[in-house]
Protein backbone atom coordinates (compact mmCIF):
# COMPACT_ATOMS: atom_id res chain seq x y z
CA UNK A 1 6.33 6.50 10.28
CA UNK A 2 4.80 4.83 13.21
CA UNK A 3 2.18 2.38 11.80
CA UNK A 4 0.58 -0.56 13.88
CA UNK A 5 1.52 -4.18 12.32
CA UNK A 6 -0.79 -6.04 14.02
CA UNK A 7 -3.79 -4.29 11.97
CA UNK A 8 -2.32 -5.41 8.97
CA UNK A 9 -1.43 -8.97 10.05
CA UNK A 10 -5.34 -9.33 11.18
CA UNK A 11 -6.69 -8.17 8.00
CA UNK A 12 -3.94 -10.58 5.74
CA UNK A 13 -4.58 -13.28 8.22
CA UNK A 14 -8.04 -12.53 7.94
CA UNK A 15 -8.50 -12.57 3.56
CA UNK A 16 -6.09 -15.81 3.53
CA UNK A 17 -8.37 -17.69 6.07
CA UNK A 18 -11.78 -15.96 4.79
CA UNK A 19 -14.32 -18.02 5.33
CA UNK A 20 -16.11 -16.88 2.20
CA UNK A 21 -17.04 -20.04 0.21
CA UNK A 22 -16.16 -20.23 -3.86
CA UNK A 23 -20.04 -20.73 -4.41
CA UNK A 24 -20.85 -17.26 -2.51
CA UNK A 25 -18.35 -15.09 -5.00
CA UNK A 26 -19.83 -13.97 -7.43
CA UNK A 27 -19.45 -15.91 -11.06
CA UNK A 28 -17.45 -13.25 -12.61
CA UNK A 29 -15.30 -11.51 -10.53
CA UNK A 30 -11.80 -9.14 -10.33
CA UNK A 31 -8.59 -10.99 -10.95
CA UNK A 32 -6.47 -8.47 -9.38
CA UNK A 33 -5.37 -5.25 -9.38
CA UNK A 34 -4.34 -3.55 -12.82
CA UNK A 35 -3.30 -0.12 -11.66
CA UNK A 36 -2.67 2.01 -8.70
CA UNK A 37 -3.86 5.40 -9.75
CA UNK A 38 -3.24 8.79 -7.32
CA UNK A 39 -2.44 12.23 -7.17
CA UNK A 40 0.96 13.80 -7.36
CA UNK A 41 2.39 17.47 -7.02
CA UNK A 42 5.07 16.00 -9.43
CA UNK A 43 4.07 12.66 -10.87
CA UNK A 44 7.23 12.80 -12.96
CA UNK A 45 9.63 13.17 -10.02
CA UNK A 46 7.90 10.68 -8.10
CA UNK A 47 7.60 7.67 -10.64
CA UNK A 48 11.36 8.16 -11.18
CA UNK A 49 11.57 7.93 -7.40
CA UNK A 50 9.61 4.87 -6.91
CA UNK A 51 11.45 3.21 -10.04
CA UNK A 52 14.84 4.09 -8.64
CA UNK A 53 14.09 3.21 -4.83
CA UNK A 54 11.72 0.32 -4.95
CA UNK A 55 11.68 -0.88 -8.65
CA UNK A 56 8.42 0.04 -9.81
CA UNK A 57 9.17 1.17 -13.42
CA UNK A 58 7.40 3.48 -14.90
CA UNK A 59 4.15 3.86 -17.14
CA UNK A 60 5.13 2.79 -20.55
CA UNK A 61 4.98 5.54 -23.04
CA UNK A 62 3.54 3.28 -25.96
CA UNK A 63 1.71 -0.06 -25.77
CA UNK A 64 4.73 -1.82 -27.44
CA UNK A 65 6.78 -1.31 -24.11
CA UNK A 66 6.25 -3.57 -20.92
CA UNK A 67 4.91 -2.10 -18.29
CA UNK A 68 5.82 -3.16 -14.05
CA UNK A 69 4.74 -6.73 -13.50
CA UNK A 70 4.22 -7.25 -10.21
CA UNK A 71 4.69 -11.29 -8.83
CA UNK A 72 2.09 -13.85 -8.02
CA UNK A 73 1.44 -13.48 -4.19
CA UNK A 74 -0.87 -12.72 -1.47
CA UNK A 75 -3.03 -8.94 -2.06
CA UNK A 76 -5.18 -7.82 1.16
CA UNK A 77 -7.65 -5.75 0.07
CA UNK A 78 -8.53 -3.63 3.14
CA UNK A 79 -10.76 -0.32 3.68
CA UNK A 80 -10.39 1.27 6.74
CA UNK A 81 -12.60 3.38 9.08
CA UNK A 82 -12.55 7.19 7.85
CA UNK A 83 -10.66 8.07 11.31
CA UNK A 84 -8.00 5.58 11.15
CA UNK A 85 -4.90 6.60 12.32
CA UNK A 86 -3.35 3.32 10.57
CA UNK A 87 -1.54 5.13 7.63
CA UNK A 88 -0.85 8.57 8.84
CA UNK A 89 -2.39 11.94 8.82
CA UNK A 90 -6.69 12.28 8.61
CA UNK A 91 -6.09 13.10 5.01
CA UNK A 92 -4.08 10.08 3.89
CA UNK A 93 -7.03 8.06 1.83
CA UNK A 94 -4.60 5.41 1.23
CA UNK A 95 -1.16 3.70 1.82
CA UNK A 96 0.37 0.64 -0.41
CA UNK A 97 1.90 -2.28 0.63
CA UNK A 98 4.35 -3.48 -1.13
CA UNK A 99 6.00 -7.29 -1.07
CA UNK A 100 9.86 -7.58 -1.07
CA UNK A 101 11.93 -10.88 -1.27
CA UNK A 102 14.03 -9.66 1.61
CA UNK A 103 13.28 -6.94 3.98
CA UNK A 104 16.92 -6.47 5.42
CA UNK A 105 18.05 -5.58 1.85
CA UNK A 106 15.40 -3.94 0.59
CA UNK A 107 15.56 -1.59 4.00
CA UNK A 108 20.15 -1.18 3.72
CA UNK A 109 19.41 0.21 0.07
CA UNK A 110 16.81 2.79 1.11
CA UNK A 111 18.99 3.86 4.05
CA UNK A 112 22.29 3.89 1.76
CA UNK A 113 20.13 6.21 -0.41
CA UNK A 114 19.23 8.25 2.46
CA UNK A 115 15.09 7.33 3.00
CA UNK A 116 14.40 7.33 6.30
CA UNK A 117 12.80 3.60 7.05
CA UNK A 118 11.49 2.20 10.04
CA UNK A 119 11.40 -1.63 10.50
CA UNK A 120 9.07 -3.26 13.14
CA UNK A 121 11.20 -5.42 15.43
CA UNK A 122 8.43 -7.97 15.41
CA UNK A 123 8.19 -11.13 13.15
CA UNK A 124 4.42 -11.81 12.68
CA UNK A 125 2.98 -15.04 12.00
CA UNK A 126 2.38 -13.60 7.82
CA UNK A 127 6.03 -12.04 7.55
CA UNK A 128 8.04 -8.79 8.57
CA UNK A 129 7.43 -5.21 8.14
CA UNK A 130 8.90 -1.64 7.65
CA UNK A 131 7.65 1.21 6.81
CA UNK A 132 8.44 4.84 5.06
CA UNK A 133 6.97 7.21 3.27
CA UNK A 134 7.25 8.18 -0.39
CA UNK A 135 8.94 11.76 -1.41
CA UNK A 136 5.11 13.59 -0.95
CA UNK A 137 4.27 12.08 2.18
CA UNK A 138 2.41 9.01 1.24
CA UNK A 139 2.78 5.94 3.39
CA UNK A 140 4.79 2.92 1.90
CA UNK A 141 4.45 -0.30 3.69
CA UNK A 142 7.11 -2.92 2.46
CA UNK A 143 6.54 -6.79 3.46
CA UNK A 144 8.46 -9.94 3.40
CA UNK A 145 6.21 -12.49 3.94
CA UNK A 146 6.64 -15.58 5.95
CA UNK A 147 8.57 -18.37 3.48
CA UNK A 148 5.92 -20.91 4.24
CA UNK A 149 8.82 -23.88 4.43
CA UNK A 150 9.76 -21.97 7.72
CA UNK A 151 8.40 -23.22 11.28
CA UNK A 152 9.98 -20.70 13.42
CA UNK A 153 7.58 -18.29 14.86
C-alpha cells in the first residue's frame, strides 16, 4: 500500500499546533474516541486477525470482561476530500492509524506472519510510518511517534 506520509504528518502537526484557543471549544466536548465501528464480510475472522496481528482484543462478550484499552497519546482526527487517493481505492471511507512503541518490531512480526507491510524510509518530524492493509482490504497505518527526548531529525 502506497500511502503519502507527508499528508498525515501535516494534519498531526497541524491538531498538535492548532491554533484553536481553550475558550473557542465548546464547554462540553468529546474526550476521545470510544469505538471504531465498520463493516466486515467476516467480523469474526477479522477481530481474531487484528487481536492476533496487532493486539487489539476483541469485543468483550459480557460487561464483566475488559475490553482493548488503547494508551494515552496523540489522536488526529482528519476527514478527507471525497476523491482522496490518501487511503486507497474511491471506496475506502476510512483507514486507522494505529500507534506502536516500536515500528521495526511491530513491522518483523507482521512479516514473520506473512502480512505484507510497507515502511516509509522517511523519519518525519512526528515519528515513522508503515503501512498494510487488514485481511478485507482496509488500510492500516501503524506509527511510532517521535520520543520527544530525541533531537535528531
Amino acid at each position: 500500500m502506497r500511502v503519502s506520509r507527508a499528508l498525515l504528518c501535516a494534519c498531526a502537526l497541524t491538531a498538535i499546533g492548532s491554533s484553536t484557543s481553550r475558550a473557542q471549544l465548546p464547554a462540553e466536548r468529546v474526550t476521545g474516541i470510544g469505538g471504531f465501528f465498520f463493516r466486515a464480510t467476516d467480523p469474526k475472522g477479522l477481530a481474531e486477525w487484528y487481536e492476533r496481528h496487532l493486539g487489539v482484543t476483541r469485543t468483550p462478550e459480557s460487561y464483566s470482561a475488559e475490553p482493548w484499552k488503547q494508551e494515552a497519546g496523540t489522536t488526529v482526527f482528519a476527514p478527507f476530500k471525497a476523491d482522496t487517493k490518501y487511503f486507497g481505492r474511491p471506496t475506502q471511507q476510512w483507514m486507522i492509524n494505529f500507534r506502536v512503541r516500536d515500528l521495526d518490531a511491530m513491522v518483523a512480526q507482521l512479516k514473520r506472519a506473512g502480512i505484507a507491510v510497507e515502511v516509509d524510509p522517511q523519519t518525519y518530524p512526528n515519528g515513522r510510518f508503515a503501512g498494510l492493509e487488514g485481511p478485507e482490504g482496509n488500510p492500516i497505518q501503524l506509527w511510532q511517534p517521535k520520543d520527544p527526548r530525541d533531537s535528531r531529525d
